[in-house]
Protein backbone atom coordinates (compact mmCIF):
# COMPACT_ATOMS: atom_id res chain seq x y z
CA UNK A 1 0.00 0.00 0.00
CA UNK A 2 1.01 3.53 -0.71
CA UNK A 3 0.05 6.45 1.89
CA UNK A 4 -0.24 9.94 1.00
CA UNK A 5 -0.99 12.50 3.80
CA UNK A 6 -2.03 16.04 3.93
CA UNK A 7 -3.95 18.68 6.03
CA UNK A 8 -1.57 19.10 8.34
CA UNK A 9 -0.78 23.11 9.55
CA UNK A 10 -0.13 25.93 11.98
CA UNK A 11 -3.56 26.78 14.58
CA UNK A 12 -4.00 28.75 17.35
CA UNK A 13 -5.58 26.98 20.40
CA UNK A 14 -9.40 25.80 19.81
CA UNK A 15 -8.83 26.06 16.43
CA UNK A 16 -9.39 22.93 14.14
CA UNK A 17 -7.99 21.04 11.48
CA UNK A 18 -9.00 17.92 9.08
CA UNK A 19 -6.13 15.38 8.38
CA UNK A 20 -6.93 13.41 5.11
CA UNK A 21 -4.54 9.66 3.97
CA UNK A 22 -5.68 8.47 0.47
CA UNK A 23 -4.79 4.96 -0.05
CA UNK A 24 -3.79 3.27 -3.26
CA UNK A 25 -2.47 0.14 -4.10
CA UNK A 26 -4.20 -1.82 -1.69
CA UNK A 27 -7.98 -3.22 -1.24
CA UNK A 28 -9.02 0.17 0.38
CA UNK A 29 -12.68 -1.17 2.18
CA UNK A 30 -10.39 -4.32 3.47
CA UNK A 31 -8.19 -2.89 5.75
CA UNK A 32 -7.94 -1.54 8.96
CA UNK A 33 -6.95 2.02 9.81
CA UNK A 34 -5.96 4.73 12.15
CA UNK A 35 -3.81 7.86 12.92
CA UNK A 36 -0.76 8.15 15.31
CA UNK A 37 1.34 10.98 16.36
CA UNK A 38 4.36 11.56 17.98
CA UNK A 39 5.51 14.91 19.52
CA UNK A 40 9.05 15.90 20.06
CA UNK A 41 10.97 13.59 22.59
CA UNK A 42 7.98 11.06 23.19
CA UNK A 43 7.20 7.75 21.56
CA UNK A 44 4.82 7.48 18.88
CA UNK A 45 1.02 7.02 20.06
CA UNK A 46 -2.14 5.81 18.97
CA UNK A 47 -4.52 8.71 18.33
CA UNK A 48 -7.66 7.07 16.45
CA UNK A 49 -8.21 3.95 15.11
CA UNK A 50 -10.64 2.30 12.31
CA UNK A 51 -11.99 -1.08 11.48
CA UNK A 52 -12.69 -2.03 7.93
CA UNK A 53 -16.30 -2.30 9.28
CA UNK A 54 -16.36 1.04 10.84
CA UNK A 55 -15.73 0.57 14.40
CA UNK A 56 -13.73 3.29 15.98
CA UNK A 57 -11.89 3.50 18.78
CA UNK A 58 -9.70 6.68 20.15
CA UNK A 59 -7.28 7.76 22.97
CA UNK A 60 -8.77 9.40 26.00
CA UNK A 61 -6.85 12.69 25.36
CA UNK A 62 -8.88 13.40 21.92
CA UNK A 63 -11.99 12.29 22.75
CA UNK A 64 -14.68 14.18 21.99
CA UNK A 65 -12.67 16.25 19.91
CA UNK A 66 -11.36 14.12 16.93
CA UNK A 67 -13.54 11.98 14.26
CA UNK A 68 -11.70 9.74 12.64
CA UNK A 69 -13.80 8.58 9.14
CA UNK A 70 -13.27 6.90 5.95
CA UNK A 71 -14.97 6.84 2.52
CA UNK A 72 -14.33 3.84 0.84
CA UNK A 73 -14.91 4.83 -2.87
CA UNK A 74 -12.66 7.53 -2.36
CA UNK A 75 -9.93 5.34 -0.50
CA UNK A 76 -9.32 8.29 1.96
CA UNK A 77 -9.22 8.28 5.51
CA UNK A 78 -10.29 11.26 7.59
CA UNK A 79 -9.59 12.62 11.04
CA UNK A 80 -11.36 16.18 11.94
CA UNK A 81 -9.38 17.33 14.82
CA UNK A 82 -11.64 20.51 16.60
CA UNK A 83 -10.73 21.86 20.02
CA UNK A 84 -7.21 21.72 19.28
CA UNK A 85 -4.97 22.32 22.35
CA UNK A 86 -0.97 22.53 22.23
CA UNK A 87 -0.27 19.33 23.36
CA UNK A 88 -2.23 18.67 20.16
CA UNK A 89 1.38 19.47 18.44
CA UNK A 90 2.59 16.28 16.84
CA UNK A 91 3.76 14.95 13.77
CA UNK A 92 0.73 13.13 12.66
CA UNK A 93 1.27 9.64 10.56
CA UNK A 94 -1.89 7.71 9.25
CA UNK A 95 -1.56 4.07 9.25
CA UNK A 96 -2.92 0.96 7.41
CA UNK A 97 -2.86 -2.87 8.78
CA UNK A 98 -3.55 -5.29 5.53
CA UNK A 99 -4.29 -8.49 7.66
CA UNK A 100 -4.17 -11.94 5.50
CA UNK A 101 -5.33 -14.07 8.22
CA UNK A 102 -2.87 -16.42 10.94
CA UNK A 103 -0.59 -18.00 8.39
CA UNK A 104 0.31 -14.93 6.31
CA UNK A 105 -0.38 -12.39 9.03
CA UNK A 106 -0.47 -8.63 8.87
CA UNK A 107 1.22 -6.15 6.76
CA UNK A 108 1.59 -2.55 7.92
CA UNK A 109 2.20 0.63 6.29
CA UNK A 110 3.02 3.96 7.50
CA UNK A 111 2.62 7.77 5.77
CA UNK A 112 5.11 10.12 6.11
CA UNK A 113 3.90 12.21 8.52
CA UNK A 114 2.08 15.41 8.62
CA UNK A 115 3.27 17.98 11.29
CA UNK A 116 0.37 19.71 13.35
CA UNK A 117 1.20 22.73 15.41
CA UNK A 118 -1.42 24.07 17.75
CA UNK A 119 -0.02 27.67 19.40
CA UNK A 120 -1.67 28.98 22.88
């Protein structure tokens, strides 16, 4: 699979932003999904996650704040990011599992990273 990312920008605090990943070369509606971040000196973290059948799942810091969304016949994944706060700042990576069951397992691919910068 091949990840392209963009949105990413400068905000002021409470301001908001919409990532978007578009997909290719990969069965887009098959996979699961999901955005990460890492900020300066810290290890990368899960921010929002995806199922191919829609289930969602997000860390307790961005809830209520993020949406994370797909649209399958446009093989792009989403993630609305309102209320942003400076510990917001991160660079932003989307992320796509291809999972081929227990034998072949699951193949991963990461963007290259979009940087969000949220100023107080």
């Amino acid at each position: 699979a091949q990840l392209e990312e963009s949105g990413g920008g400068s905000v002021q605090a409470g301001g908001s932003l919409r990532l978007s990943c578009v997909v290719s070369a990969t069965i887009f509606s098959r996979n699961d999904m999901g955005w990460f971040r890492q900020a300066p000196g810290k290890q990368r973290e899960l921010v929002a996650d995806i199922t191919s059948e829609g289930t969602t799942v997000y860390a307790d810091s961005v809830k209520g704040r993020f949406t994370i969304s797909r649209d399958n016949a446009k093989d792009t994944m989403y993630l609305e990011m309102n209320s942003l706060k400076p510990e917001d700042t991160a660079v932003y990576y989307c992320n796509v599992r291809e999972n081929y069951g227990r034998e072949i397992g699951v193949f991963e691919y990461w963007g290259q990273g979009t940087q969000v910068t949220v100023s107080s």
